[in-house]
N, C-alpha and C. Protein backbone atom coordinates (compact mmCIF):
# COMPACT_ATOMS: atom_id res chain seq x y z
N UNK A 1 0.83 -1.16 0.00
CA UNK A 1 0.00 0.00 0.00
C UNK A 1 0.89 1.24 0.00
N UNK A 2 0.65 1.97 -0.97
CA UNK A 2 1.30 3.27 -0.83
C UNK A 2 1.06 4.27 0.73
N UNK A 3 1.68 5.33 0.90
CA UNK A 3 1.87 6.07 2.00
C UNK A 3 0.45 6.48 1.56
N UNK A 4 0.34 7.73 0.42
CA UNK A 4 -1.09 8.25 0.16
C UNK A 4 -2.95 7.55 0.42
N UNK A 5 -2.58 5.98 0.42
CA UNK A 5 -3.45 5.57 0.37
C UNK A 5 -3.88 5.31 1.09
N UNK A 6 -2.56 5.13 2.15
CA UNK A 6 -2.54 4.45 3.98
C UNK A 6 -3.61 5.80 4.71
N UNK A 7 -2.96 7.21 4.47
CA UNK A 7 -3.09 8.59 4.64
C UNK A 7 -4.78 8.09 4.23
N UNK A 8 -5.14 8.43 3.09
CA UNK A 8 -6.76 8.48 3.18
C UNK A 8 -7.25 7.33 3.83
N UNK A 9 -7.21 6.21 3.62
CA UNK A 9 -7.97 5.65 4.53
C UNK A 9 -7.66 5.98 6.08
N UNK A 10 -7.12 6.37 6.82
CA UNK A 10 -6.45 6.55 7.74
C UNK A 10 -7.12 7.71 8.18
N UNK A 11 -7.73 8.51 7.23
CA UNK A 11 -8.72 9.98 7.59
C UNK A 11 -9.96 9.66 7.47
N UNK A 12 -10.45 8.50 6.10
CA UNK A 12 -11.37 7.62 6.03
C UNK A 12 -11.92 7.03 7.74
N UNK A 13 -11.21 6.38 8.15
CA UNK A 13 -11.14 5.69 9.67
C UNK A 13 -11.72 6.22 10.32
N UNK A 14 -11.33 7.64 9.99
CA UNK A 14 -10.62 8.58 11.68
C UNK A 14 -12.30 9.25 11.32
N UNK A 15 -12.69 9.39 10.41
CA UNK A 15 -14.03 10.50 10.22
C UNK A 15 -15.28 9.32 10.53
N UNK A 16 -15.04 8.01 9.86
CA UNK A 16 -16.37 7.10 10.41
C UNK A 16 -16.19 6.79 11.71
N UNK A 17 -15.01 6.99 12.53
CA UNK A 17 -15.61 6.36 13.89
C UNK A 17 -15.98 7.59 14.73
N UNK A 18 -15.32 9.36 13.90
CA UNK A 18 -16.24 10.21 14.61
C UNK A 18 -17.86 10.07 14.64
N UNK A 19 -17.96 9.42 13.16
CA UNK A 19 -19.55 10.15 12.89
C UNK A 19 -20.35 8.76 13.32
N UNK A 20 -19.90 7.86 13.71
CA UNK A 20 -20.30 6.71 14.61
C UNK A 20 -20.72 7.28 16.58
N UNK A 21 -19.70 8.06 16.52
CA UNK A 21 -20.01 8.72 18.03
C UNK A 21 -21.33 9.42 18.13
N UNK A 22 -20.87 10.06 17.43
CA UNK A 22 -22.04 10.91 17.06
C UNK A 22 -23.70 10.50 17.00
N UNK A 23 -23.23 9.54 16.11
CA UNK A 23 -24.74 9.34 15.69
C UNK A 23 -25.04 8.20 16.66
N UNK A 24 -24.08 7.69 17.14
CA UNK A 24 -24.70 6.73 18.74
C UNK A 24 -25.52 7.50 19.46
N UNK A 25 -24.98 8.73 19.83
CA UNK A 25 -25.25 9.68 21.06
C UNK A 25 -26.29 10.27 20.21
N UNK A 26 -27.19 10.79 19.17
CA UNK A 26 -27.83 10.72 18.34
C UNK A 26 -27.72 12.31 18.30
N UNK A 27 -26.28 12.87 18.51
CA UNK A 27 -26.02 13.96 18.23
C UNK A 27 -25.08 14.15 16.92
N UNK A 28 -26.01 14.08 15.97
CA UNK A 28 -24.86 14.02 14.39
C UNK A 28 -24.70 15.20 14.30
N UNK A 29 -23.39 15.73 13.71
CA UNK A 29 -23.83 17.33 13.36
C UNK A 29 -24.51 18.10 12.67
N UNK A 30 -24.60 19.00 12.96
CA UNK A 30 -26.14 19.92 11.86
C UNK A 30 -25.26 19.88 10.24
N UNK A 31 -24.43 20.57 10.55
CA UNK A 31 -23.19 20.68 9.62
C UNK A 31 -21.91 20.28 8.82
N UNK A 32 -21.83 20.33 7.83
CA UNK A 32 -20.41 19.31 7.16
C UNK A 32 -19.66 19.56 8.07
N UNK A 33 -18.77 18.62 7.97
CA UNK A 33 -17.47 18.69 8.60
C UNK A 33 -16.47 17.75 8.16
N UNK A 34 -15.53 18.43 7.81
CA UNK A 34 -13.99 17.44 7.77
C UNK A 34 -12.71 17.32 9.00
N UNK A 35 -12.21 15.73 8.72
CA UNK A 35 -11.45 15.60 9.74
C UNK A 35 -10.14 15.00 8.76
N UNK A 36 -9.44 15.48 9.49
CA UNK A 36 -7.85 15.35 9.09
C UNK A 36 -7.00 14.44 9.95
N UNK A 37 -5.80 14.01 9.23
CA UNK A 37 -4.98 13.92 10.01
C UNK A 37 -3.53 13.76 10.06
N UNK A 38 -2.31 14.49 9.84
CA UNK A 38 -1.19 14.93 9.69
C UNK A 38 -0.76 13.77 10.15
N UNK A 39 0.39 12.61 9.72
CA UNK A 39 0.77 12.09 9.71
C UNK A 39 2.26 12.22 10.71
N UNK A 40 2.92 11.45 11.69
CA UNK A 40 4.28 12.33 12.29
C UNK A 40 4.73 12.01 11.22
N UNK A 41 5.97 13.08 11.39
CA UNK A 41 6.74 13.04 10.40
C UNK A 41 8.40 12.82 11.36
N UNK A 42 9.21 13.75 11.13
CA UNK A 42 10.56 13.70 11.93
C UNK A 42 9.91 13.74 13.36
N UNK A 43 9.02 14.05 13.76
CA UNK A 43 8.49 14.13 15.66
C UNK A 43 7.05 13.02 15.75
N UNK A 44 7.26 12.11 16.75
CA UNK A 44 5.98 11.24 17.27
C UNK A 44 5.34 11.92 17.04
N UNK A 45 4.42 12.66 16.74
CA UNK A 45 3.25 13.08 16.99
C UNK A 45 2.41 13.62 15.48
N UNK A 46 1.18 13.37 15.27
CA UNK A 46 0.25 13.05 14.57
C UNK A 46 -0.22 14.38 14.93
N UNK A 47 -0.66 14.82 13.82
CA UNK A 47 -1.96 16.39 14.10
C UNK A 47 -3.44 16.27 13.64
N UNK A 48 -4.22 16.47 14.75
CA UNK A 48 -5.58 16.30 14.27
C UNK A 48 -6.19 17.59 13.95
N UNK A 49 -6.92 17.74 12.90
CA UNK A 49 -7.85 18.54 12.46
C UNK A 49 -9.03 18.48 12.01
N UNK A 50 -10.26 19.29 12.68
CA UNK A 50 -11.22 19.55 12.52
C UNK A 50 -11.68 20.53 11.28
N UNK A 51 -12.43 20.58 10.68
CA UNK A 51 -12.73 21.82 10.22
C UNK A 51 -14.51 21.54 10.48
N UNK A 52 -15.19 22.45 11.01
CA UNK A 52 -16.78 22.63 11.00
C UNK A 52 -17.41 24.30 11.73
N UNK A 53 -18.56 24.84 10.98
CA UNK A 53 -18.86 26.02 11.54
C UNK A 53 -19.55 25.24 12.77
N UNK A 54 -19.95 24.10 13.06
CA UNK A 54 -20.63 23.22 14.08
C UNK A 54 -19.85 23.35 15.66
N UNK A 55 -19.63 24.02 16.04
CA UNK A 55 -18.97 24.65 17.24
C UNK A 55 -19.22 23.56 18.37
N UNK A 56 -20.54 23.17 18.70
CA UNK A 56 -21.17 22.28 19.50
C UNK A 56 -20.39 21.05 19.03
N UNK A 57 -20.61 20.60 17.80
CA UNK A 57 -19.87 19.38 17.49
C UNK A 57 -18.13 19.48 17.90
N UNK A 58 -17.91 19.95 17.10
CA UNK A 58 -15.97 20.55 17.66
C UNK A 58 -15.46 20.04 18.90
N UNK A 59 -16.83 21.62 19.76
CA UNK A 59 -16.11 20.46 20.89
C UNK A 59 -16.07 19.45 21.81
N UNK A 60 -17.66 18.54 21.28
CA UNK A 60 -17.81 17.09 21.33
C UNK A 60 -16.62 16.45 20.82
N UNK A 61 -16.12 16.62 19.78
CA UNK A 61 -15.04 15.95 18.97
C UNK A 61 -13.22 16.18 19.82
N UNK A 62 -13.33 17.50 20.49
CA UNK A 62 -11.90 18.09 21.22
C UNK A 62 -12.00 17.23 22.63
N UNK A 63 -13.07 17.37 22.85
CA UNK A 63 -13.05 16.59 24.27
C UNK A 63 -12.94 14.91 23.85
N UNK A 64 -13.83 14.53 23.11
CA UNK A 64 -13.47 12.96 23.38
C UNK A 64 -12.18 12.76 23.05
N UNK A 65 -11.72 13.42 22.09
CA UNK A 65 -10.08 12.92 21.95
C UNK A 65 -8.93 14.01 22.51
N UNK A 66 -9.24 14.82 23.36
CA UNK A 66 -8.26 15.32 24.13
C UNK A 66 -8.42 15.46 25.90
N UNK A 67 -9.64 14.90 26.38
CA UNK A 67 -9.99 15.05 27.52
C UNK A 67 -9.88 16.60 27.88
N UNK A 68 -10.15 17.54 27.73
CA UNK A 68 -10.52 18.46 27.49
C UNK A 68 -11.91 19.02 28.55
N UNK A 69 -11.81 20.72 28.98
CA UNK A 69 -13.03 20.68 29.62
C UNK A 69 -13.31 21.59 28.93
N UNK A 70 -13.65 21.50 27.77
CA UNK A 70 -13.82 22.45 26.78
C UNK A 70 -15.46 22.46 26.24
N UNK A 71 -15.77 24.22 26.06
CA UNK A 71 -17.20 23.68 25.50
C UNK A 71 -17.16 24.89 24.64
N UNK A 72 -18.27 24.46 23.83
CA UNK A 72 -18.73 25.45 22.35
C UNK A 72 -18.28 26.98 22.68
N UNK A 73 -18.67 27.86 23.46
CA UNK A 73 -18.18 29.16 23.49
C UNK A 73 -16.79 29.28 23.59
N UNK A 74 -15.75 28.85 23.84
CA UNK A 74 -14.34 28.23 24.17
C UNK A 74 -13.73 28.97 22.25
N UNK A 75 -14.94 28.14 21.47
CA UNK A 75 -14.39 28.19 20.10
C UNK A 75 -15.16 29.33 19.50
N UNK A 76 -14.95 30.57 20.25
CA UNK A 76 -15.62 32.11 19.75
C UNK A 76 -14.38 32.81 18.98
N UNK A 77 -14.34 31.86 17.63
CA UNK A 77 -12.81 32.27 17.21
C UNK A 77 -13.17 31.69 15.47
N UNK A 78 -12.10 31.95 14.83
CA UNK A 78 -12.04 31.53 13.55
C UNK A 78 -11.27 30.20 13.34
N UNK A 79 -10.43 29.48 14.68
CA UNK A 79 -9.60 28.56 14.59
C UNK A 79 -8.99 28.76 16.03
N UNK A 80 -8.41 27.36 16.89
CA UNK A 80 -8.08 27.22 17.55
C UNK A 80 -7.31 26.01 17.70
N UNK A 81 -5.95 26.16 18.34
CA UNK A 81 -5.28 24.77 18.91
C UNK A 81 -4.99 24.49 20.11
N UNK A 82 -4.97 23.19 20.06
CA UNK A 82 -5.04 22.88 21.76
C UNK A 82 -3.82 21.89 21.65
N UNK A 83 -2.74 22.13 21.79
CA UNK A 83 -1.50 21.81 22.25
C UNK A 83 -1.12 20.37 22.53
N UNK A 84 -0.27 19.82 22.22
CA UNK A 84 -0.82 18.24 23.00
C UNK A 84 -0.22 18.05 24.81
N UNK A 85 -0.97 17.10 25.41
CA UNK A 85 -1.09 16.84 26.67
C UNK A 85 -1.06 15.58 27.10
N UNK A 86 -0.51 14.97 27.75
CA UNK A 86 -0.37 13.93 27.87
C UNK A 86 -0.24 12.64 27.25
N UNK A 87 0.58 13.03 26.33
CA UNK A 87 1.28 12.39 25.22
C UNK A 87 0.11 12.28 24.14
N UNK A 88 -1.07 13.16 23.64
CA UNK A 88 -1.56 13.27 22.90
C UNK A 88 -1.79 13.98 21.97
N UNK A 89 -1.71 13.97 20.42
CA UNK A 89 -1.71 14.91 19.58
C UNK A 89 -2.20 16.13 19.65
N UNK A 90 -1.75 17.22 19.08
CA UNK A 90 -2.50 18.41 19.19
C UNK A 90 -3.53 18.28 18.05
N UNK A 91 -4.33 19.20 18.22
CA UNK A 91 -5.51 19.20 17.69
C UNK A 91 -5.85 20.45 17.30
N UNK A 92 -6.19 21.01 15.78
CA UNK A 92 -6.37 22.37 15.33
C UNK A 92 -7.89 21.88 14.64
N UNK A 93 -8.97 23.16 15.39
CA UNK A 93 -10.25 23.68 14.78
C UNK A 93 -10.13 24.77 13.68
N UNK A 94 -10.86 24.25 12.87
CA UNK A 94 -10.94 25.40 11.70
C UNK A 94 -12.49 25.54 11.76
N UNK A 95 -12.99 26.80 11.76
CA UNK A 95 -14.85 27.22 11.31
C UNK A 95 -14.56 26.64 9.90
N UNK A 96 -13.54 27.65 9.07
CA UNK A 96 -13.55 26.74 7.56
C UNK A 96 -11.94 26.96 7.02
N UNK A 97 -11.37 26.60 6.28
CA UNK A 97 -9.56 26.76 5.89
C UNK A 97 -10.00 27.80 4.27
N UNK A 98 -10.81 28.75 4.06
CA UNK A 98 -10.75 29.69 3.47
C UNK A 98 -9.29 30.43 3.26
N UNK A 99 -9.12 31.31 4.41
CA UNK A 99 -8.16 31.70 4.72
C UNK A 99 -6.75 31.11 4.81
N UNK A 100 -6.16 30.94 3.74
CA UNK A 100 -4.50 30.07 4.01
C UNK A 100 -3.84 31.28 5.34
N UNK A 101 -4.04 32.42 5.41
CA UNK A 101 -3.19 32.88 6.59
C UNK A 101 -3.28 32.51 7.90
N UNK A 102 -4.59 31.96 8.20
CA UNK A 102 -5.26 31.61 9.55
C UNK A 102 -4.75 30.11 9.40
N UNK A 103 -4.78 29.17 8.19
CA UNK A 103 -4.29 28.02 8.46
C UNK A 103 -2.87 27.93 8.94
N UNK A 104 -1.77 28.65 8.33
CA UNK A 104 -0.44 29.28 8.34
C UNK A 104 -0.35 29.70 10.03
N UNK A 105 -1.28 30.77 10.47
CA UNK A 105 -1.07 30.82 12.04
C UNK A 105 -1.31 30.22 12.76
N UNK A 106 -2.23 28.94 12.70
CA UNK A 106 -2.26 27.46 13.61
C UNK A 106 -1.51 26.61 13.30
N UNK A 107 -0.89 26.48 12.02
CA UNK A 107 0.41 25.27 11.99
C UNK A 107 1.52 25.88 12.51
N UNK A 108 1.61 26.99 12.79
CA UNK A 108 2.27 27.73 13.45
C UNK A 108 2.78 27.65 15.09
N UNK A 109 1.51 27.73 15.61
CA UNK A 109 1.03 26.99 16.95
C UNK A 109 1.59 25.58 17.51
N UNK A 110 0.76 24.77 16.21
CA UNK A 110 1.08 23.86 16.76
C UNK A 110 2.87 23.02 16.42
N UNK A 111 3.48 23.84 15.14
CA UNK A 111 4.75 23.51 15.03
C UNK A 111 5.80 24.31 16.86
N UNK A 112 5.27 25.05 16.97
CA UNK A 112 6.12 25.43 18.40
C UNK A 112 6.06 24.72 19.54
N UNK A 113 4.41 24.10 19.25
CA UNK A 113 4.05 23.12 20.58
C UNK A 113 4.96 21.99 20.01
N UNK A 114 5.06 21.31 19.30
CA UNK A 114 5.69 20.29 19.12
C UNK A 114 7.06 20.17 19.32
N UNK A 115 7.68 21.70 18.76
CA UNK A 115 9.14 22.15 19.16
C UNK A 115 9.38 21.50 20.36
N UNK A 116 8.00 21.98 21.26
CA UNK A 116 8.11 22.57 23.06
C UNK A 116 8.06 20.85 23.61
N UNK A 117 7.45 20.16 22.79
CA UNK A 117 7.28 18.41 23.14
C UNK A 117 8.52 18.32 22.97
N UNK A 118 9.34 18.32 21.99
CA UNK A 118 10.31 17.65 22.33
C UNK A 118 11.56 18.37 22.56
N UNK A 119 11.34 19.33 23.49
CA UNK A 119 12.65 19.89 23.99
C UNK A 119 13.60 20.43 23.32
N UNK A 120 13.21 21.47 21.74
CA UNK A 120 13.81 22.23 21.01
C UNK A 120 13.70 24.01 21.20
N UNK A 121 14.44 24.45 21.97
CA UNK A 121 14.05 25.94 21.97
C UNK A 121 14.16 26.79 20.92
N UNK A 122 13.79 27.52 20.61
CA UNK A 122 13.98 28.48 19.09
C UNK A 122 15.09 29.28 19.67
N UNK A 123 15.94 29.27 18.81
CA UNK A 123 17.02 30.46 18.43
C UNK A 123 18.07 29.61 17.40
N UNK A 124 19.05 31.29 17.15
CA UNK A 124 19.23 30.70 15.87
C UNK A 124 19.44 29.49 15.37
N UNK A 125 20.16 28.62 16.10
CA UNK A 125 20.63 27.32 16.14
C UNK A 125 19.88 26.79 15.54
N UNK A 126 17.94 26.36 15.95
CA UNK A 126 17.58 25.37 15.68
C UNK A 126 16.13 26.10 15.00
N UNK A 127 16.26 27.43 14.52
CA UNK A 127 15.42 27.76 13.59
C UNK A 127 14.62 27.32 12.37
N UNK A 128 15.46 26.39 11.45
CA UNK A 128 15.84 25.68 10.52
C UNK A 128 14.85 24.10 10.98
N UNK A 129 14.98 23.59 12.44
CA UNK A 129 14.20 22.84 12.41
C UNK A 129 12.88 23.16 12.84
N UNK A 130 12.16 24.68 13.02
CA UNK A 130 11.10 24.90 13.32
C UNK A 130 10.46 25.29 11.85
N UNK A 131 11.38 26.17 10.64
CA UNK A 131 10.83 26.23 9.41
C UNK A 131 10.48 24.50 8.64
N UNK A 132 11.11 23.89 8.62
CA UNK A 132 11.16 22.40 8.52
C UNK A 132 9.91 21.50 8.37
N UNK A 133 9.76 22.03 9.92
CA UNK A 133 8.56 21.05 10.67
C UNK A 133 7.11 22.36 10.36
N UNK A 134 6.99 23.39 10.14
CA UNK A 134 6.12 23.95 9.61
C UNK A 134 6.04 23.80 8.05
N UNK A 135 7.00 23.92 7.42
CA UNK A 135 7.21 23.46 5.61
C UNK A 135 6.29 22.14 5.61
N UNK A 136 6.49 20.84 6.36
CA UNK A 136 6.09 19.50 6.56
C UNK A 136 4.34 19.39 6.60
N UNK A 137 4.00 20.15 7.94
CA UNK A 137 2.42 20.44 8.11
C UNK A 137 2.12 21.15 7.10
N UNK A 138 2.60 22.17 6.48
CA UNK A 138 1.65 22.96 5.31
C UNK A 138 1.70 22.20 4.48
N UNK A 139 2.26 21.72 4.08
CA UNK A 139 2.47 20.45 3.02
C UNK A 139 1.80 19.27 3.31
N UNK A 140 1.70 18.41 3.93
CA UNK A 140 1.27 17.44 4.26
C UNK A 140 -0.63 17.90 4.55
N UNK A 141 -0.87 19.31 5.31
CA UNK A 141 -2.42 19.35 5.12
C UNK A 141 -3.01 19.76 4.03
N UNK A 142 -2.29 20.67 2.89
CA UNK A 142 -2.77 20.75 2.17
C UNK A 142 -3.09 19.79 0.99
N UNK A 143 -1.97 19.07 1.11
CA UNK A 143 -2.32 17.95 0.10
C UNK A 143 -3.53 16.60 0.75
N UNK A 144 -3.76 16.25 1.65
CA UNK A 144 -4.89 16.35 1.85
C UNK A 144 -6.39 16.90 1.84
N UNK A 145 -6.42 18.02 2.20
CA UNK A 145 -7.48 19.10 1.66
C UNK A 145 -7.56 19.31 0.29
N UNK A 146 -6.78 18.82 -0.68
CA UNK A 146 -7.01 19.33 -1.68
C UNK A 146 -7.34 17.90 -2.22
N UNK A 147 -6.73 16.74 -1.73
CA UNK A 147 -7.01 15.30 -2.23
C UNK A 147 -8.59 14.65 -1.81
N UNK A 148 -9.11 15.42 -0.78
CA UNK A 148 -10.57 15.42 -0.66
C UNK A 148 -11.00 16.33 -0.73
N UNK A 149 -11.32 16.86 -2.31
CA UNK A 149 -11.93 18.09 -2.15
C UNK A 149 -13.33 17.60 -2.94
């Protein structure tokens, strides 16, 4: 199996056993929604992404997979990340990825949190591996987003 193929089904997976939660609890969302998921690359860690204007859903979806005491007003924003915690992926909300600058300032986020996981401080030294590991996520989500479009 190729990497690409592993990758969609692998988002394939990750979106039916959300919308399995969901529709157990017989709370489906009102609204589309896509789920992502960034593959590690040079660092353990996997990035999850949401995208939905479904706010209520979001953060049904942030809490079951981040334990989280997070609720819908929390996400009075255009996008938000929640860092990872206890050895669990971070996780970026999008209302919608319109905006490449707003996507650009949460891979942003979460490339520093990941820095901060594994014990890389920014300066000049190791600059190079924070452009890197942001080059990687913009790359790696967009070609997704654009491979399910």
């Amino acid at each position: 199996m190729k990497l690409a193929e592993g990758i969609i089904i692998g988002v394939s997976l990750v979106a039916m056993i959300v919308t399995s939660i969901w529709v157990a609890d017989g709370k489906a969302p009102k609204s589309n929604y896509k789920v992502y998921t960034i593959p590690a690359g040079t660092f353990d860690l996997e990035v999850q992404i949401i995208v939905t204007e479904d706010t209520a859903f979001a953060a049904k979806y942030i809490t079951t997979n981040f334990d989280s005491s997070l609720k819908s007003p929390d996400l009075d924003a255009r996008a938000v990340t929640f860092g990872t915690a206890d050895g669990k992926p971070p996780i970026i909300w999008f209302s919608d990825i319109k905006d490449s600058s707003i996507v650009q300032h949460e891979l942003l986020h979460v490339t520093i949190d990941m820095m901060k996981w594994a014990g890389i401080e920014l300066n000049e030294h190791t600059e190079e591996v924070y452009t890197y590991q942001l080059q990687y996520l913009t790359k790696q989500f967009y070609k997704q987003v654009n491979q399910n479009k």
